[in-house]
Protein backbone atom coordinates (compact mmCIF):
# COMPACT_ATOMS: atom_id res chain seq x y z
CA UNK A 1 42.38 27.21 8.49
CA UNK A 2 42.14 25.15 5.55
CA UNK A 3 38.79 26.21 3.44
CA UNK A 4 37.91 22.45 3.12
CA UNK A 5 37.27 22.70 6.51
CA UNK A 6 33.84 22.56 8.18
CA UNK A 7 34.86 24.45 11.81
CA UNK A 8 31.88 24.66 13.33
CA UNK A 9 31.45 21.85 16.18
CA UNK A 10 27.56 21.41 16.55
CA UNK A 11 28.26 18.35 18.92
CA UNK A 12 27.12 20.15 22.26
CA UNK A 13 24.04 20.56 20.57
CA UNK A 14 22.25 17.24 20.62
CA UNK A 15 19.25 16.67 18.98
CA UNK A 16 16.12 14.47 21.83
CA UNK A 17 15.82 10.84 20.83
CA UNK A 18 12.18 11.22 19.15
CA UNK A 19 11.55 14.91 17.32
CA UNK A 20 8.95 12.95 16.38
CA UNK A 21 9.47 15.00 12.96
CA UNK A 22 8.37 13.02 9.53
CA UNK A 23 7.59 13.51 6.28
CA UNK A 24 4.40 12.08 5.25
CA UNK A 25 3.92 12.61 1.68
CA UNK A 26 6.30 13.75 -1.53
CA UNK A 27 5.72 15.02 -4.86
CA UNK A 28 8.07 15.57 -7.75
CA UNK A 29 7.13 17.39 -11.25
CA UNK A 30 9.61 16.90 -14.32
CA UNK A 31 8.34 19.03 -17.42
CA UNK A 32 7.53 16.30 -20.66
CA UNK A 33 10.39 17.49 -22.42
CA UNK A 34 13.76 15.45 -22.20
CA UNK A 35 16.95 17.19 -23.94
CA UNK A 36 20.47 14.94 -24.38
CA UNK A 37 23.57 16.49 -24.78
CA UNK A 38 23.13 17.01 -28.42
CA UNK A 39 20.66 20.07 -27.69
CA UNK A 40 23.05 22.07 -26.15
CA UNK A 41 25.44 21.74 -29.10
CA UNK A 42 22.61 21.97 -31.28
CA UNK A 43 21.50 25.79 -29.55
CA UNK A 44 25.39 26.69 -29.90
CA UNK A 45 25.94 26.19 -33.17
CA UNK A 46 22.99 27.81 -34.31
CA UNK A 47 23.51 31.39 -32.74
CA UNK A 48 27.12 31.49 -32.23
CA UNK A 49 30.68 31.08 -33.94
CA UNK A 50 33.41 28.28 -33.42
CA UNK A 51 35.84 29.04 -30.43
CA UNK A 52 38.26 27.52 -28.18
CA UNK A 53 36.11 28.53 -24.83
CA UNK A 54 32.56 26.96 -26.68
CA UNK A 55 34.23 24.18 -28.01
CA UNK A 56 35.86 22.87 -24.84
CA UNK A 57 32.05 23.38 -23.27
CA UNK A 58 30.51 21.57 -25.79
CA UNK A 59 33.13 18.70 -25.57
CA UNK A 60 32.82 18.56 -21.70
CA UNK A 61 28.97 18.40 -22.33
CA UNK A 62 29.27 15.17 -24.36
CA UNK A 63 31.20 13.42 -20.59
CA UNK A 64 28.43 14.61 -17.98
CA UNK A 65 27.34 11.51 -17.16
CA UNK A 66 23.54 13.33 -18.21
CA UNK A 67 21.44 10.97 -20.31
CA UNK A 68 18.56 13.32 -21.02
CA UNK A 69 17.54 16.70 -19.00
CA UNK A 70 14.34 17.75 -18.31
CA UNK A 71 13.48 21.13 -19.84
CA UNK A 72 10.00 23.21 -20.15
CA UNK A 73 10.54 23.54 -23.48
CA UNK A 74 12.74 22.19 -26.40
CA UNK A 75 15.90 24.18 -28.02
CA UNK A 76 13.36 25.55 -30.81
CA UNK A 77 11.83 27.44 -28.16
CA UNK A 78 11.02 31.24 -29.66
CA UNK A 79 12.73 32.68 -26.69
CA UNK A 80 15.99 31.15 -26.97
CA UNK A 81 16.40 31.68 -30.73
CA UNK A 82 16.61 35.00 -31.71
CA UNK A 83 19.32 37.45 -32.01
CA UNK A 84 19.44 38.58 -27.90
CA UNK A 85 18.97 36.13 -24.82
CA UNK A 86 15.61 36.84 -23.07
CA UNK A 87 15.97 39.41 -20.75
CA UNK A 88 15.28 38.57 -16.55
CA UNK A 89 11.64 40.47 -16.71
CA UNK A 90 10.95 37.73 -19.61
CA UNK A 91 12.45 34.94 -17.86
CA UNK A 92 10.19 36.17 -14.50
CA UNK A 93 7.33 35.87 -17.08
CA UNK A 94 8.21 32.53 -17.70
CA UNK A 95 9.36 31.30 -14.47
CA UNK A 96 5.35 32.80 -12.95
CA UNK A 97 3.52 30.49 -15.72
CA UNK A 98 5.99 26.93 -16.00
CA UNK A 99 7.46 27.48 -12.22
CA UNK A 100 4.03 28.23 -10.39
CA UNK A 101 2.21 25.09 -12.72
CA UNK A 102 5.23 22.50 -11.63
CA UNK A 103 4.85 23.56 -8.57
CA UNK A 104 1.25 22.90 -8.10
CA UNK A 105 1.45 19.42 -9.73
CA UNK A 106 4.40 18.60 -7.12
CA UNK A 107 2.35 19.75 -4.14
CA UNK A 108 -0.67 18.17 -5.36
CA UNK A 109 0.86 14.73 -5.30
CA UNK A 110 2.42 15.28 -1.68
CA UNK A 111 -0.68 16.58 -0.49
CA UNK A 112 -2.80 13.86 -1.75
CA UNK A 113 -0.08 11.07 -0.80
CA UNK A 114 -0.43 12.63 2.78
CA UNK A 115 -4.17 12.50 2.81
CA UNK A 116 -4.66 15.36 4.35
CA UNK A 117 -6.69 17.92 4.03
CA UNK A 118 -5.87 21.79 2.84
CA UNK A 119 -7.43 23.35 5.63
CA UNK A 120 -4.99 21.67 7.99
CA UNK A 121 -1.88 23.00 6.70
CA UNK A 122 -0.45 25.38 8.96
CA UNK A 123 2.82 26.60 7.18
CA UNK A 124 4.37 26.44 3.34
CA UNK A 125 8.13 26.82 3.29
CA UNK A 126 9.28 27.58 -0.16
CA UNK A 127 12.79 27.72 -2.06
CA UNK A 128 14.07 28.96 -5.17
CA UNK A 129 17.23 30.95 -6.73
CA UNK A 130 15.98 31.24 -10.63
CA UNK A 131 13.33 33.42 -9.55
CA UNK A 132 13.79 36.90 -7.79
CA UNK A 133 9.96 38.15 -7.68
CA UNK A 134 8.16 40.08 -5.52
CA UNK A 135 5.62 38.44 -4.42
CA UNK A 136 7.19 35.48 -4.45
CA UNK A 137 6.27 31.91 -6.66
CA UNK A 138 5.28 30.62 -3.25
CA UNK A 139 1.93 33.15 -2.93
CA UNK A 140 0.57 32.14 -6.03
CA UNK A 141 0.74 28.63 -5.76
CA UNK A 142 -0.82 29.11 -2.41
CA UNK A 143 -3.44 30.79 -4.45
CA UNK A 144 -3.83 27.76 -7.03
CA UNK A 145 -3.64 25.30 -3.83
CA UNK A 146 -6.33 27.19 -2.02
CA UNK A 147 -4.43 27.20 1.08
CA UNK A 148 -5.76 29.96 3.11
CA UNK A 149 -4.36 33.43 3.22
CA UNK A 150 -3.66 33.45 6.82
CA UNK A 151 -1.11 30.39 6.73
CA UNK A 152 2.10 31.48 7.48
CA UNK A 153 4.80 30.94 4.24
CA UNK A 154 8.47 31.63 4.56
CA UNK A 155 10.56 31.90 1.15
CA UNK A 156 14.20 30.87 1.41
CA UNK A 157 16.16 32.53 -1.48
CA UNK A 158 20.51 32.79 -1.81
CA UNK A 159 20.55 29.05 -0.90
CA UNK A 160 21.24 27.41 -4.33
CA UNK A 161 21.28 23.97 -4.88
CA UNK A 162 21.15 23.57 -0.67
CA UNK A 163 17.31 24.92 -0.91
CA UNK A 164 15.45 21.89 -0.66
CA UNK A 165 17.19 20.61 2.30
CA UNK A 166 17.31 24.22 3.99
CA UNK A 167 13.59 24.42 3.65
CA UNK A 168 13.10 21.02 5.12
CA UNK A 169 15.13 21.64 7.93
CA UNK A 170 13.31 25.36 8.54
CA UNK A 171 10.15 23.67 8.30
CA UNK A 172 11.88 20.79 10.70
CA UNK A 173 12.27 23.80 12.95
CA UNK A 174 8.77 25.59 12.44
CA UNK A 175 7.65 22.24 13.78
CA UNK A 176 8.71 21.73 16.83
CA UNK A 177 7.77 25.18 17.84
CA UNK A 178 4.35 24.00 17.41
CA UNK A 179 5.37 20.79 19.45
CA UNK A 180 6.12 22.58 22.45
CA UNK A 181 2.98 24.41 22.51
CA UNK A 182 1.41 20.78 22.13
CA UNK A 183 -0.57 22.10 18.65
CA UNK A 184 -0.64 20.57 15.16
CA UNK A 185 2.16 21.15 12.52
CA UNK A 186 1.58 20.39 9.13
CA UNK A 187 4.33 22.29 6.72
CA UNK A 188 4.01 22.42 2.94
CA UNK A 189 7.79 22.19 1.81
CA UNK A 190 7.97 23.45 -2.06
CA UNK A 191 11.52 23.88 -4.10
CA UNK A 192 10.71 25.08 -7.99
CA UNK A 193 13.54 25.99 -10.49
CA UNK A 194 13.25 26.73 -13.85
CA UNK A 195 17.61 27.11 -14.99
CA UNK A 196 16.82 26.13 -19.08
CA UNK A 197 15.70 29.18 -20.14
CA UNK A 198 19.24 30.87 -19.51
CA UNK A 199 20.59 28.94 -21.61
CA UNK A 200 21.22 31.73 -24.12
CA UNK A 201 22.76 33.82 -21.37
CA UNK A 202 25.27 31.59 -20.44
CA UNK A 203 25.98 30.93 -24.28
CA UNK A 204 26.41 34.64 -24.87
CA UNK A 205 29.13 34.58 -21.92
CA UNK A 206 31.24 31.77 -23.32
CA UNK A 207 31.03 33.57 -26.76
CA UNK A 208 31.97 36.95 -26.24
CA UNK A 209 34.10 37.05 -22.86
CA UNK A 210 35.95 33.45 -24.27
CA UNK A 211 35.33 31.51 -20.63
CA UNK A 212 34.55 28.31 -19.77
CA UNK A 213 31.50 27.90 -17.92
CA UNK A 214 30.44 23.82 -17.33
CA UNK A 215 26.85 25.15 -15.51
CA UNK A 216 24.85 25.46 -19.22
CA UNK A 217 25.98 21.42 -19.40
CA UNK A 218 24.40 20.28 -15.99
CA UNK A 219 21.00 22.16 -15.40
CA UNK A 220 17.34 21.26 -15.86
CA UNK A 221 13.86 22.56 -14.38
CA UNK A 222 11.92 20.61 -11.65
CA UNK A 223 9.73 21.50 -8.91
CA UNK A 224 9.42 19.07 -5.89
CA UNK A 225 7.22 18.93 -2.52
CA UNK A 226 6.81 17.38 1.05
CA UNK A 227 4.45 17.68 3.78
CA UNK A 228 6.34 17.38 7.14
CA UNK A 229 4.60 17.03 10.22
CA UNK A 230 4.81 16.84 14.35
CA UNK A 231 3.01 14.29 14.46
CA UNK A 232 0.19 15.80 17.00
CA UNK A 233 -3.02 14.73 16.08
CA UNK A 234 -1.48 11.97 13.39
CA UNK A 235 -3.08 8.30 13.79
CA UNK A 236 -0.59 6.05 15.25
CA UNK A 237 -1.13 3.81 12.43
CA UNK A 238 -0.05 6.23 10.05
CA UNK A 239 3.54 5.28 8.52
CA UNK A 240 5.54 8.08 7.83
CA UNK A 241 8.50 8.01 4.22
CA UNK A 242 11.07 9.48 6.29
CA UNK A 243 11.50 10.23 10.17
CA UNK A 244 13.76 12.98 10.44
CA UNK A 245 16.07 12.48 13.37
CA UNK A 246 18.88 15.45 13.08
CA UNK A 247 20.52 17.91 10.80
CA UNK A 248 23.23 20.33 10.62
CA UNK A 249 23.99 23.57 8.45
CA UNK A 250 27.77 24.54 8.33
CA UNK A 251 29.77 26.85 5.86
CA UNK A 252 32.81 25.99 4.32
CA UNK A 253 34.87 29.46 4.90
CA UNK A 254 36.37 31.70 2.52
CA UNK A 255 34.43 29.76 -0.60
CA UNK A 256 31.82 32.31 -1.36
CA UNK A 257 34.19 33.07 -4.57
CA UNK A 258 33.89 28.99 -5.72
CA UNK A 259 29.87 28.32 -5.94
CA UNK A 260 27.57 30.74 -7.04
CA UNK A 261 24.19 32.27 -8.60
CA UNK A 262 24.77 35.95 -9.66
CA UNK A 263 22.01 38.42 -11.35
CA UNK A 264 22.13 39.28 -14.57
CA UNK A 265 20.25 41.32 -16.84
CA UNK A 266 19.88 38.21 -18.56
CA UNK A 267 18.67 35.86 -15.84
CA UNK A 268 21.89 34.18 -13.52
CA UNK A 269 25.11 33.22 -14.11
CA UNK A 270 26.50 29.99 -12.95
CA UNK A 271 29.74 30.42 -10.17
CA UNK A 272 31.65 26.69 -10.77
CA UNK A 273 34.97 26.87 -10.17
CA UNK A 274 36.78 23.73 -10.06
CA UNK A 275 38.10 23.48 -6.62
CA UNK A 276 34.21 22.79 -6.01
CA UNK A 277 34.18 18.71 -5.78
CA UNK A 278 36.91 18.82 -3.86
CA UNK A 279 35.63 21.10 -1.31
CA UNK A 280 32.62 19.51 -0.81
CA UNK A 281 33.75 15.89 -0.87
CA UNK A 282 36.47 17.28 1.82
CA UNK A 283 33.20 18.33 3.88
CA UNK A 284 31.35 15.64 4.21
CA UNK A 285 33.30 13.73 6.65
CA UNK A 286 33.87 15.82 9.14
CA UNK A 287 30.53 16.98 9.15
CA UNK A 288 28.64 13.31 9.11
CA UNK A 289 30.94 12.79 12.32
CA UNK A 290 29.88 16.15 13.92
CA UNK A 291 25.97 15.10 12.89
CA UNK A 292 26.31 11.78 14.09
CA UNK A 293 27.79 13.14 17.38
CA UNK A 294 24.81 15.16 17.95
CA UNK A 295 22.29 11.81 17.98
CA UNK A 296 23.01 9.84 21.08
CA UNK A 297 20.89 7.31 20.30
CA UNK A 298 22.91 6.20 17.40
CA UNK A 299 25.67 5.15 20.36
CA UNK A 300 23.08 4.11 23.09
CA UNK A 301 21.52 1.45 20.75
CA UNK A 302 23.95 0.48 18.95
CA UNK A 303 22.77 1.76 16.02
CA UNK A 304 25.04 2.68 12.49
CA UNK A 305 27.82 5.04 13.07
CA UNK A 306 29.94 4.24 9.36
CA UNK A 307 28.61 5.87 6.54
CA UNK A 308 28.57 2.70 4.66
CA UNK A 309 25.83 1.14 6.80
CA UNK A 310 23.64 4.28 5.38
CA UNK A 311 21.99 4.87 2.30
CA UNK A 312 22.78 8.46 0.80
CA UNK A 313 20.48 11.26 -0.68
CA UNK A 314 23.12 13.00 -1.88
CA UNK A 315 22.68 16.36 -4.09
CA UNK A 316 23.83 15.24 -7.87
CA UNK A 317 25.87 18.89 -8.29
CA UNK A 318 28.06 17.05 -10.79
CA UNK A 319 29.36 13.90 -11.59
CA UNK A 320 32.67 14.62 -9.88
CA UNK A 321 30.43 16.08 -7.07
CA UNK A 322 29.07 12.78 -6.61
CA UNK A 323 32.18 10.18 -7.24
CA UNK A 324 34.60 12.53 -5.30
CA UNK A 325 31.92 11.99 -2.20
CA UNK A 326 31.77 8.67 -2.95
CA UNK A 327 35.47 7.72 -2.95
CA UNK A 328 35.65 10.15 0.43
CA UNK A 329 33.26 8.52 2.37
CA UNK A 330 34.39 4.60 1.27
CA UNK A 331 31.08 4.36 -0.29
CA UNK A 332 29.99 2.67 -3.35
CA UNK A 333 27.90 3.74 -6.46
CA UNK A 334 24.91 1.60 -4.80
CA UNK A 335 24.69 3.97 -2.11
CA UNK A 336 24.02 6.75 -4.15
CA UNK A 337 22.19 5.27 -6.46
CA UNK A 338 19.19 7.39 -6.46
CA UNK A 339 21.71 10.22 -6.80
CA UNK A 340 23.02 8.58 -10.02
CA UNK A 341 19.91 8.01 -11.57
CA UNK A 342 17.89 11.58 -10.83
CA UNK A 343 21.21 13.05 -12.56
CA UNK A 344 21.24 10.91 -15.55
CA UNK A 345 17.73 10.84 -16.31
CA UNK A 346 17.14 15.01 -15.54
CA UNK A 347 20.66 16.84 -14.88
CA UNK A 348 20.63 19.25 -12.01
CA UNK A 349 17.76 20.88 -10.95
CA UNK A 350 19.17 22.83 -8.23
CA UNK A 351 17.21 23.30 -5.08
CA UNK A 352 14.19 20.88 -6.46
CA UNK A 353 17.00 17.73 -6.64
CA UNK A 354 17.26 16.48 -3.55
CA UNK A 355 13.95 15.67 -2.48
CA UNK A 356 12.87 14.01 -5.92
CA UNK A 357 16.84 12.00 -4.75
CA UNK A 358 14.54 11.34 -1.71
CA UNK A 359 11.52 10.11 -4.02
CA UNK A 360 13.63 7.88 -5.49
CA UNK A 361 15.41 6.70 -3.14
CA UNK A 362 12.28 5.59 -0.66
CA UNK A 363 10.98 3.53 -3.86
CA UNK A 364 14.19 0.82 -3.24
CA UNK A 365 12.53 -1.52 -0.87
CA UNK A 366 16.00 -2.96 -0.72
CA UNK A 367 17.43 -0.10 0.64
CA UNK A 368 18.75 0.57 4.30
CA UNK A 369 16.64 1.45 7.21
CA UNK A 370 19.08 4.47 7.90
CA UNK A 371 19.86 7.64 5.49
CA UNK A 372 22.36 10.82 4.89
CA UNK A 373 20.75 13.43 2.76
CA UNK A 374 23.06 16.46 2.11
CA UNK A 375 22.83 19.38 -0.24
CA UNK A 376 25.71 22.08 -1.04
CA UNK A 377 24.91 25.53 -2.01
CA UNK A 378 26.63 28.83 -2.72
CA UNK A 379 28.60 29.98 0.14
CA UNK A 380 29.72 27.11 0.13
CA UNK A 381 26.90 26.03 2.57
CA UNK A 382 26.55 22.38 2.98
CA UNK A 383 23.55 21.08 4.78
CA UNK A 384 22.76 17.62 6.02
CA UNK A 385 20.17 15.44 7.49
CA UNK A 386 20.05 12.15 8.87
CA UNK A 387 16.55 10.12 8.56
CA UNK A 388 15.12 7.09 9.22
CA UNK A 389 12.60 5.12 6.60
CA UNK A 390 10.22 2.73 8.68
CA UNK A 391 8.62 0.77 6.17
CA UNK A 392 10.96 -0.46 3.06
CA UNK A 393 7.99 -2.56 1.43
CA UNK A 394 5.56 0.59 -0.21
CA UNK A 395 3.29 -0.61 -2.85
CA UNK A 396 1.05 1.81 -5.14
CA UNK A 397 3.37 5.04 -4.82
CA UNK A 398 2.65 7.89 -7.03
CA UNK A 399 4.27 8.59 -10.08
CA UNK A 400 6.76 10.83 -10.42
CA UNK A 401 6.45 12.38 -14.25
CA UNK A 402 3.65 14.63 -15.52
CA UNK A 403 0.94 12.49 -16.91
């Protein structure tokens, strides 16, 4: 079987007309700094020596298609300039202060968007992959929040770049447990990563083992949040951002050696081999059709079955991630044009991406009713979602920088 393949048929497995399932407030945290492409060559030339493999990664840094990404700190940072990268124990140090205070701010917002109240949340799905801690991020935001200590959290980790979508659809499922025993759900979905920080780690690979490694040219640090609910006990004049209507989770096979996130003593390395775009711009097809197959409302009202007729939250991986989907799915640049502008304006931020892609996107009120969010991670795992946005006209939403 080809590897570009996505063999596993969910179409027997058809999702009920109304899961009732929506997200009801959203919350994105970029750090103040913004680094362009000249940082990175800036960092490189100050700790290490000419070479073919640096200089080909500093010339494919200048054609990223990033404007600017957001970083917790700029490239004079103490702890990437000095003679060794920071070690993982420093970069856990790190991660516990900038991660856990992102992550606040982002739940904050979607909290307060929501308009609920702390006491009434009942679970708090979390993702990450730059952090490896024990306990996790999650606890001691929990901590910060005030949620109480009895609230059941769930901490996705090995997911990559697919996180935020993962936990949305585990909290999707946490739901509608609570649905059928006809009791309130009300999940706190968090994704924090802090990537800039191993910068000097994936310099120091380039340098002394001569490869070629694109991932110190695409990532930035973010932490994003959503409160999804059941809807029990919601006013019916409450309007919800998204109604989530189905999703699937698929592996591409035999991939695991093409996208990846391995320790280091020095924080992660980046896995990005090139057969990546095309892999996952080969997936999406056949698994919109499987997803779409599983909704039969989309063919007993007539509703959109061509992925043109939806808008697309699409993961920004890369820019060839993004164009390669694009041309695949006979789409245009104005249906991922969230996508385009999350990864101009910040780079990849991993996990945290897609839902500040969703942020974005639900601020178009020219956009279409119907959308495709999807996600790849390491595996290569591709997850997808189809939603629905109610209202197009919002006035007053939050912002989505620090203040």
């Amino acid at each position: 079987m080809s590897p570009s393949a996505v063999p596993h048929s969910t179409a027997s497995d058809h999702f009920k007309d109304d899961l009732n399932l929506s997200i009801l407030g959203l919350g994105v945290a970029y750090p103040d700094v913004k680094n362009g492409p000249e940082a990175l060559e800036l960092l490189a030339r100050r700790h290490y020596p000419e070479s073919k493999a640096l200089n080909k990664v500093l010339s494919i840094n200048k054609f990223t298609g990033i404007d600017t990404r957001s970083t917790i700190a700029t490239v004079d940072h103490p702890s990437v300039n000095r003679s060794e990268p920071p070690s993982i124990a420093e970069l856990d140090n790190i991660f516990r202060q900038e991660g856990v205070r992102l992550s606040v701010i982002a739940c904050r917002q979607a909290i307060k968007e929501w308009g609920g109240s702390i006491e009434e949340i009942t679970h708090v799905v979390s993702t990450t992959c730059s952090n490896s801690a024990n306990p996790g991020f999650d606890h001691y935001v929990c901590k910060q929040l005030g949620i109480r200590s009895n609230v059941e959290k769930v901490l996705l980790h090995g997911i990559g770049c697919s996180g935020g979508l993962a936990a949305i659809r585990t909290a999707a499922n946490l739901a509608l447990g609570l649905s059928f025993r006809h009791k309130p759900a009300r999940v706190l979905v968090l994704a924090c990563e802090i990537t800039s920080m191993m910068v000097r780690s994936e310099l120091d690979s380039i340098h002394k083992n001569q490869e070629v490694r694109i991932g110190v040219c695409l990532f930035g640090d973010c932490a994003s949040a959503s409160i999804l609910s059941n809807g029990v006990g919601v006013p019916a004049s409450t309007e919800p951002i998204y109604q989530l209507l189905g999703w699937k989770h698929d592996v591409i096979e035999d991939t695991e050696q093409d996208l990846g996130f391995d320790v280091d003593p020095h924080g992660w390395k980046v896995i990005l081999t090139p057969r990546v775009p095309m892999l996952a711009a080969a997936s999406v097809q056949p698994a919109f059709q499987d997803l779409l197959n599983s909704l039969p409302r989309y063919h007993k009202q007539n509703l959109p079955t061509v992925a043109a007729d939806f808008d697309w939250a699409l993961h920004p991986g890369g820019l060839t991630v993004l164009t390669g989907v694009e041309a695949a799915m006979n789409l245009t640049p104005e249906h991922l044009r969230a996508s385009y502008e999350i990864y101009m304006e910040n780079g990849n931020s991993s996990s945290a991406t897609i839902m500040s892609v969703m942020n974005r996107l639900r601020r178009d009120e020219g956009g279409r009713e119907n959308v495709v969010a999807c996600a790849f991670g390491p595996g290569i795992i591709i997850e997808m979602m189809i939603m629905k946005r109610p209202g197009l006209a919002i006035a007053h939403l939050p912002t989505e920088d620090l203040d």
